[in-house]
N, C-alpha and C. Protein backbone atom coordinates (compact mmCIF):
# COMPACT_ATOMS: atom_id res chain seq x y z
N UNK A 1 4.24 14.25 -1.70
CA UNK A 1 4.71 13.28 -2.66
C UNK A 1 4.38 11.85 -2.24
N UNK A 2 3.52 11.43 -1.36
CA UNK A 2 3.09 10.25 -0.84
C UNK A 2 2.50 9.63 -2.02
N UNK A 3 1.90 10.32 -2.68
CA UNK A 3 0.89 9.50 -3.57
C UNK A 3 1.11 9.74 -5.46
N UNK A 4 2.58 9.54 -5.77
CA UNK A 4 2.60 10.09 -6.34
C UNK A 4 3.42 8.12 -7.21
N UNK A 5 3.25 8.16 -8.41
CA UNK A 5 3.48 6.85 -9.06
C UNK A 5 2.75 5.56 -8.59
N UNK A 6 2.41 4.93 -9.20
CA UNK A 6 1.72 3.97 -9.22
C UNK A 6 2.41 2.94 -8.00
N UNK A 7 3.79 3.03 -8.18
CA UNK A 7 4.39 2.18 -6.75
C UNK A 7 4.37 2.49 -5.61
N UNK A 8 4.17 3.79 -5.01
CA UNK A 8 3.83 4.53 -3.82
C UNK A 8 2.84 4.27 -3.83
N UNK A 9 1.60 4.56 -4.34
CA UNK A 9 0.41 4.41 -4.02
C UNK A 9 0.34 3.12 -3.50
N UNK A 10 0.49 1.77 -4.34
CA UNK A 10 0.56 0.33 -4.00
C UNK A 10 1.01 0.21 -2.38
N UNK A 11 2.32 0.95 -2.46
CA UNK A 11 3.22 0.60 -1.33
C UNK A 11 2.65 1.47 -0.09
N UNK A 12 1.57 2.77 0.09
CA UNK A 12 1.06 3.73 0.92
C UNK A 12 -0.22 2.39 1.35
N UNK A 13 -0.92 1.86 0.43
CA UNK A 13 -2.17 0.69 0.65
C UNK A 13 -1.40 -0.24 1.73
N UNK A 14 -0.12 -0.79 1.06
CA UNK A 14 0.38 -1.87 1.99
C UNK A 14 0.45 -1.74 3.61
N UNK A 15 1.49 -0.49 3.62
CA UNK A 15 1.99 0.07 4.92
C UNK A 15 0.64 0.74 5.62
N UNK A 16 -0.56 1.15 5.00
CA UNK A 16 -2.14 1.21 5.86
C UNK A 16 -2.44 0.11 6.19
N UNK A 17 -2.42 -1.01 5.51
CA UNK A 17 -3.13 -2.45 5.42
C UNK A 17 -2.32 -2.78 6.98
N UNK A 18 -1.09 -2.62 7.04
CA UNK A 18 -0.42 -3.54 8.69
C UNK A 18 -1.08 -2.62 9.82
N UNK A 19 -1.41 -1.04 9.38
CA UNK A 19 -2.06 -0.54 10.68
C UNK A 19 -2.84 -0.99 10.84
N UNK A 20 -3.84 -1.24 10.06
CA UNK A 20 -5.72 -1.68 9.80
C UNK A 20 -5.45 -2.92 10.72
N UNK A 21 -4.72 -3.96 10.11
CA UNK A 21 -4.91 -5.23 10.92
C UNK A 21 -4.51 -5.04 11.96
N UNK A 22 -3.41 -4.26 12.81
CA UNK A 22 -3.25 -3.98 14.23
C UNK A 22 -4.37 -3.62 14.83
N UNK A 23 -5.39 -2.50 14.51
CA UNK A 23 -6.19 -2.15 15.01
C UNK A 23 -6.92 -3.05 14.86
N UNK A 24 -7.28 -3.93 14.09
CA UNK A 24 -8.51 -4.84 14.35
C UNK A 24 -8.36 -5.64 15.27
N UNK A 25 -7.02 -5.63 15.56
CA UNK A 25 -6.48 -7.00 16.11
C UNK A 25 -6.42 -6.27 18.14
N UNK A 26 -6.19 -5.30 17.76
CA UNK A 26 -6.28 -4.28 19.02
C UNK A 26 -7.99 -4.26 19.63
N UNK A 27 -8.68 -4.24 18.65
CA UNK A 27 -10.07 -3.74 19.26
C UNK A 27 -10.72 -5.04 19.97
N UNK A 28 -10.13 -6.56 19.13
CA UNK A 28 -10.43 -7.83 19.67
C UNK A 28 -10.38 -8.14 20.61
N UNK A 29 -8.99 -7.68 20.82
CA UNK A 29 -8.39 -7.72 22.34
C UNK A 29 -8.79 -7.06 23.38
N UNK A 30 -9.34 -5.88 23.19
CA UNK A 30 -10.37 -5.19 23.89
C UNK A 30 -11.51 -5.53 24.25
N UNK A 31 -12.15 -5.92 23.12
CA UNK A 31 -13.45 -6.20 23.76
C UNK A 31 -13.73 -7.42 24.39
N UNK A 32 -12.40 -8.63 24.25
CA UNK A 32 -12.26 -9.52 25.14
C UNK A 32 -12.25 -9.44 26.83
N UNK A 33 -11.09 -7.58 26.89
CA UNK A 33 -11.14 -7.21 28.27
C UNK A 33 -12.12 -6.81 28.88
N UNK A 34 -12.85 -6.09 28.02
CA UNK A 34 -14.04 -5.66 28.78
C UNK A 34 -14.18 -3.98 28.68
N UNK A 35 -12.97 -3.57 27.60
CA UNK A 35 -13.13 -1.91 27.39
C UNK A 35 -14.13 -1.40 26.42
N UNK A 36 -14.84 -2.79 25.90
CA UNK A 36 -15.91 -2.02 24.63
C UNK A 36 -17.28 -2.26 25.37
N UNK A 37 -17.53 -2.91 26.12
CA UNK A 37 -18.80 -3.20 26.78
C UNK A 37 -18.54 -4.65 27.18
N UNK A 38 -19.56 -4.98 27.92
CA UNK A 38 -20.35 -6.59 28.69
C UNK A 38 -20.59 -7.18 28.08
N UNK A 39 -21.23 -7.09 26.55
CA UNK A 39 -21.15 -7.82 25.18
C UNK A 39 -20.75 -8.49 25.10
N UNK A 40 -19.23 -8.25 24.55
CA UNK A 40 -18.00 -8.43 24.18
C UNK A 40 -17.24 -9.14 25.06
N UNK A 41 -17.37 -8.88 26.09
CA UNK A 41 -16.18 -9.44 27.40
C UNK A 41 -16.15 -10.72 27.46
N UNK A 42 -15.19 -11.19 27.47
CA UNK A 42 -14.50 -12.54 28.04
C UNK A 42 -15.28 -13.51 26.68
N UNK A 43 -15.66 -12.93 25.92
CA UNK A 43 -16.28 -13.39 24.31
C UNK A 43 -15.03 -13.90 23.62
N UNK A 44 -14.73 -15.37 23.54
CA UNK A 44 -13.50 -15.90 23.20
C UNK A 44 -13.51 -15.97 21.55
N UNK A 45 -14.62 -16.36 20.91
CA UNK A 45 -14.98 -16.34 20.15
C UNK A 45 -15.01 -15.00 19.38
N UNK A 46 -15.42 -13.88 19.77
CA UNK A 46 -15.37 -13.03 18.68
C UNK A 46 -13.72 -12.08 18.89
N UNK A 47 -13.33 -12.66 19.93
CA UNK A 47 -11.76 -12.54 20.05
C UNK A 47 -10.93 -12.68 19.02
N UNK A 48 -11.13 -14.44 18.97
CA UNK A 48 -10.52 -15.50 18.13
C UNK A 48 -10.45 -14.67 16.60
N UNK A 49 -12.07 -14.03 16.38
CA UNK A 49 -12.45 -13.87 14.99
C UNK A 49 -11.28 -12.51 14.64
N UNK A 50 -11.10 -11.55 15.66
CA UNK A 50 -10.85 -10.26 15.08
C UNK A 50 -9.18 -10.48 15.31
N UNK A 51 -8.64 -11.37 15.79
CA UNK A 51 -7.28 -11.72 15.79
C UNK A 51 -6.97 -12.35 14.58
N UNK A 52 -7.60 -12.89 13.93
CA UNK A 52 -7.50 -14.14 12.59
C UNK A 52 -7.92 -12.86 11.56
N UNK A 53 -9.23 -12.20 11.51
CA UNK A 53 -8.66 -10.86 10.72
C UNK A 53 -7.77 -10.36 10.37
N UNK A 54 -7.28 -9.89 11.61
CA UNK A 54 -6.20 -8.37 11.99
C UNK A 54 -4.64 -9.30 11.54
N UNK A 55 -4.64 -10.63 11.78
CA UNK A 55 -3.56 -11.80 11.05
C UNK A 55 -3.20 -11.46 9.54
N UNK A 56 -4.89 -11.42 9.20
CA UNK A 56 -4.64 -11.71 7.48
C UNK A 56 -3.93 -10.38 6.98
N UNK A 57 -4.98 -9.08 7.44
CA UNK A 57 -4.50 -8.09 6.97
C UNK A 57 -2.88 -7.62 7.07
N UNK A 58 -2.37 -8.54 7.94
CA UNK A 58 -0.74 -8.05 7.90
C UNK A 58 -0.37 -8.88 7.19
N UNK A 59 -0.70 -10.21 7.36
CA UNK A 59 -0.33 -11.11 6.37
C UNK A 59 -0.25 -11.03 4.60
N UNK A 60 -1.70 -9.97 4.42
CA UNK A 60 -1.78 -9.47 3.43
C UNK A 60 -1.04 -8.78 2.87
N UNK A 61 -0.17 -7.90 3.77
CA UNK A 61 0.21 -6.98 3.68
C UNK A 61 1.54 -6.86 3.34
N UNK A 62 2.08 -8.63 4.07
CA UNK A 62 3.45 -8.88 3.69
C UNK A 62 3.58 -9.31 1.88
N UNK A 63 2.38 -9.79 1.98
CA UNK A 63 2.40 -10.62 0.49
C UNK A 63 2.20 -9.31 -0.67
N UNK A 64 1.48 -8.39 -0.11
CA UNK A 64 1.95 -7.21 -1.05
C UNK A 64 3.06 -6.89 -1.49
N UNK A 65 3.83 -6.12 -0.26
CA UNK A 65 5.62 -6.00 0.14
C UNK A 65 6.23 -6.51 -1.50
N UNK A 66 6.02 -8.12 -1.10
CA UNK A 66 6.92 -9.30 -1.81
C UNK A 66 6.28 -8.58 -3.05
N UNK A 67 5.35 -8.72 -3.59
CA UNK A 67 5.12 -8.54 -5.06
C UNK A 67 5.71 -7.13 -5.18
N UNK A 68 5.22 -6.08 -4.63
CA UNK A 68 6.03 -4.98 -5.14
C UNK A 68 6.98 -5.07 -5.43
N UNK A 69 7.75 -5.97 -4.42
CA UNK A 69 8.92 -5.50 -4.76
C UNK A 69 9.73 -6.36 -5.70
N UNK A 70 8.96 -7.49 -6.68
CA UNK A 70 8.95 -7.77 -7.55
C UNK A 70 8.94 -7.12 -8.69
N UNK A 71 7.72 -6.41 -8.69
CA UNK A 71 7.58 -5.50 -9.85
C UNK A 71 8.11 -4.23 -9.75
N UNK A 72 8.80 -3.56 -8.77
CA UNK A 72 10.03 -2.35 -8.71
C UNK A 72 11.06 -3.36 -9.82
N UNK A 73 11.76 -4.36 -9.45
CA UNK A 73 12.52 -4.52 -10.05
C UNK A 73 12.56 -4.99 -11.52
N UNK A 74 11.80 -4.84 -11.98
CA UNK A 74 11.36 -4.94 -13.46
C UNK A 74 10.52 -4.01 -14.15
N UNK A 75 10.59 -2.93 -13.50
CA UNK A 75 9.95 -1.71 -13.95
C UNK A 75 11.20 -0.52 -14.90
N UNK A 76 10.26 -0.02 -15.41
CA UNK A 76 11.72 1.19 -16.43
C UNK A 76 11.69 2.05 -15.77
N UNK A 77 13.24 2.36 -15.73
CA UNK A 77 13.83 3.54 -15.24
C UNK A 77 13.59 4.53 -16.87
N UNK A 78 13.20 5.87 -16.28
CA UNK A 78 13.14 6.44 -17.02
C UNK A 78 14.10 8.03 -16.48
N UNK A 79 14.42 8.98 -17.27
CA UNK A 79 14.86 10.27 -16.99
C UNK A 79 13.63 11.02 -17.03
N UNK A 80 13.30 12.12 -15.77
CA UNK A 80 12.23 13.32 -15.79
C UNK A 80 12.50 14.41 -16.22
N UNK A 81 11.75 14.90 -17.63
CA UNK A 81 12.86 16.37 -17.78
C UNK A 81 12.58 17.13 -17.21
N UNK A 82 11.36 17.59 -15.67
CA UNK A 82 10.56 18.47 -15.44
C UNK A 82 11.83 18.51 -13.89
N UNK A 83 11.74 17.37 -13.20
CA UNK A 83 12.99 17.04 -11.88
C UNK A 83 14.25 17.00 -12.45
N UNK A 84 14.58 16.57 -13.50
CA UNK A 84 16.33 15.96 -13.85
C UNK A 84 16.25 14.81 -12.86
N UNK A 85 15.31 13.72 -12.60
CA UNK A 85 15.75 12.29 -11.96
C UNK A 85 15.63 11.30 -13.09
N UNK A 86 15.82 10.14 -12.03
CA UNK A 86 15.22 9.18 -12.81
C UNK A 86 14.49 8.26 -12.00
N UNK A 87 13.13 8.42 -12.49
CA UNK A 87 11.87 7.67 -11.70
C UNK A 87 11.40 6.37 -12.48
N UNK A 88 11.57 5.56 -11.80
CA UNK A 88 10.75 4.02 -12.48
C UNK A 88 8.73 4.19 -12.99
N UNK A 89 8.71 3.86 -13.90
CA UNK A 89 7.32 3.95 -14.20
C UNK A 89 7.10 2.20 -14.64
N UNK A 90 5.89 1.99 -13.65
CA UNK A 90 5.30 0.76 -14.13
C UNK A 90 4.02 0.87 -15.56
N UNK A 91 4.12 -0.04 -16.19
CA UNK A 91 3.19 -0.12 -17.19
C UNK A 91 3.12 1.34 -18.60
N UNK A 92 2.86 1.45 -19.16
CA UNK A 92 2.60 2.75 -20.17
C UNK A 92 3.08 4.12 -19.97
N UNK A 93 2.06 4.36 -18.75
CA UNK A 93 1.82 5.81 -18.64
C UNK A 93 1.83 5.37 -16.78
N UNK A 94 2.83 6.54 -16.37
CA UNK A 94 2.78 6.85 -14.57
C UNK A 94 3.26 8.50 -15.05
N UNK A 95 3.58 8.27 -13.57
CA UNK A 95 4.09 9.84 -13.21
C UNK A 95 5.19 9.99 -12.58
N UNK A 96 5.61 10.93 -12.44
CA UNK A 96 7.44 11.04 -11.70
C UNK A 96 6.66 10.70 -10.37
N UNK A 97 7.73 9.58 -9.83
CA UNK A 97 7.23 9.75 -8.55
C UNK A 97 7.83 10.57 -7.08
N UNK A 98 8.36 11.89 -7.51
CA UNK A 98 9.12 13.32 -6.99
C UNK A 98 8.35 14.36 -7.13
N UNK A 99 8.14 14.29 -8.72
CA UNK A 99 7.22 15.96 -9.05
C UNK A 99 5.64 15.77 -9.63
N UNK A 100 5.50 14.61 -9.70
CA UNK A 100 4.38 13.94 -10.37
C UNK A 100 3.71 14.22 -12.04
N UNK A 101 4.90 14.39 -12.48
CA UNK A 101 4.86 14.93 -13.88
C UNK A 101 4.44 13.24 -14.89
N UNK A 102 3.32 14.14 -15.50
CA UNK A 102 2.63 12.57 -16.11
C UNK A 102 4.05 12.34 -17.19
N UNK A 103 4.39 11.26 -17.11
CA UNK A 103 5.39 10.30 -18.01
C UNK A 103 4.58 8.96 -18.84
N UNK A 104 4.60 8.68 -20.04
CA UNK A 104 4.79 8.17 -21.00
C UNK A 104 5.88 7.30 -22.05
N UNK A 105 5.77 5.98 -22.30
CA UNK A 105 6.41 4.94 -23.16
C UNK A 105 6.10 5.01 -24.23
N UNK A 106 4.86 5.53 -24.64
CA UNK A 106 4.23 5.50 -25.71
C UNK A 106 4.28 6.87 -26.67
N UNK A 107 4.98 6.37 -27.77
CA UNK A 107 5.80 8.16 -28.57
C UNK A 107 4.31 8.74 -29.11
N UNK A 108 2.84 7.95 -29.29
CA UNK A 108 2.11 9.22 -29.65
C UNK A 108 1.25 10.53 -28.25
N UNK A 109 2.37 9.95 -27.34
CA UNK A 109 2.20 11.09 -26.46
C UNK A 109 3.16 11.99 -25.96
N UNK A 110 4.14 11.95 -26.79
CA UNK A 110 5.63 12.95 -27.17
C UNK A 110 4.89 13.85 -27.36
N UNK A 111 5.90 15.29 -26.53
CA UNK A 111 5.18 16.38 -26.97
C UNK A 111 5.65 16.90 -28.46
N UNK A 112 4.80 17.80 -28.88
CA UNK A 112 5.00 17.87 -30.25
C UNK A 112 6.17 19.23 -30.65
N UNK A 113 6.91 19.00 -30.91
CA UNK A 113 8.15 20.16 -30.79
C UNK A 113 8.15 20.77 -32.77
């Protein structure tokens, strides 16, 4: 169920995005020490660069956070008749985000009884 509504998905990108920049920010630091090769070593400069990266991407990552969690709170709660919950769907058309049952705002996609 990781990937299931449009806000998980958003929010699965975010919470990758702070690993990504650790690791970039990890490998900088490395090859400053001298664990990626002689290249790299004591290279302040391409240090500098993969720390100011590996910055943004968390930085990025916070500024995601904030908007999500902007738009959670102005999103419709809806009832799932497939779970019995009630899952928020952003925009038109999402999916439960429990059972991933496609959900709809729009009545010409009511099923036809």
């Amino acid at each position: 169920m990781l990937f299931s509504g449009k806000l998980n998905k958003l929010r699965t990108l975010a919470f990758g995005l702070v690993f990504i920049g650790f690791a970039v920010m990890y490998i900088g630091f490395a090859g400053f020490a001298g664990y990626l090769g002689a290249l790299l070593a004591h290279n302040m400069v391409v240090m500098a660069i993969f720390l100011v990266l590996g910055f943004f991407c968390v930085i990025g990552s916070s500024v995601m956070y904030m908007w999500l969690g902007m738009v959670s709170t102005k999103a419709v709660q809806v009832y799932c008749p497939n779970c019995s919950r009630i899952t928020k769907i952003v925009g038109v058309k999402d999916e439960c985000m429990f059972c991933k049952q496609q959900l709809s705002l729009d009545p010409k996609d009511a099923p036809q009884t």
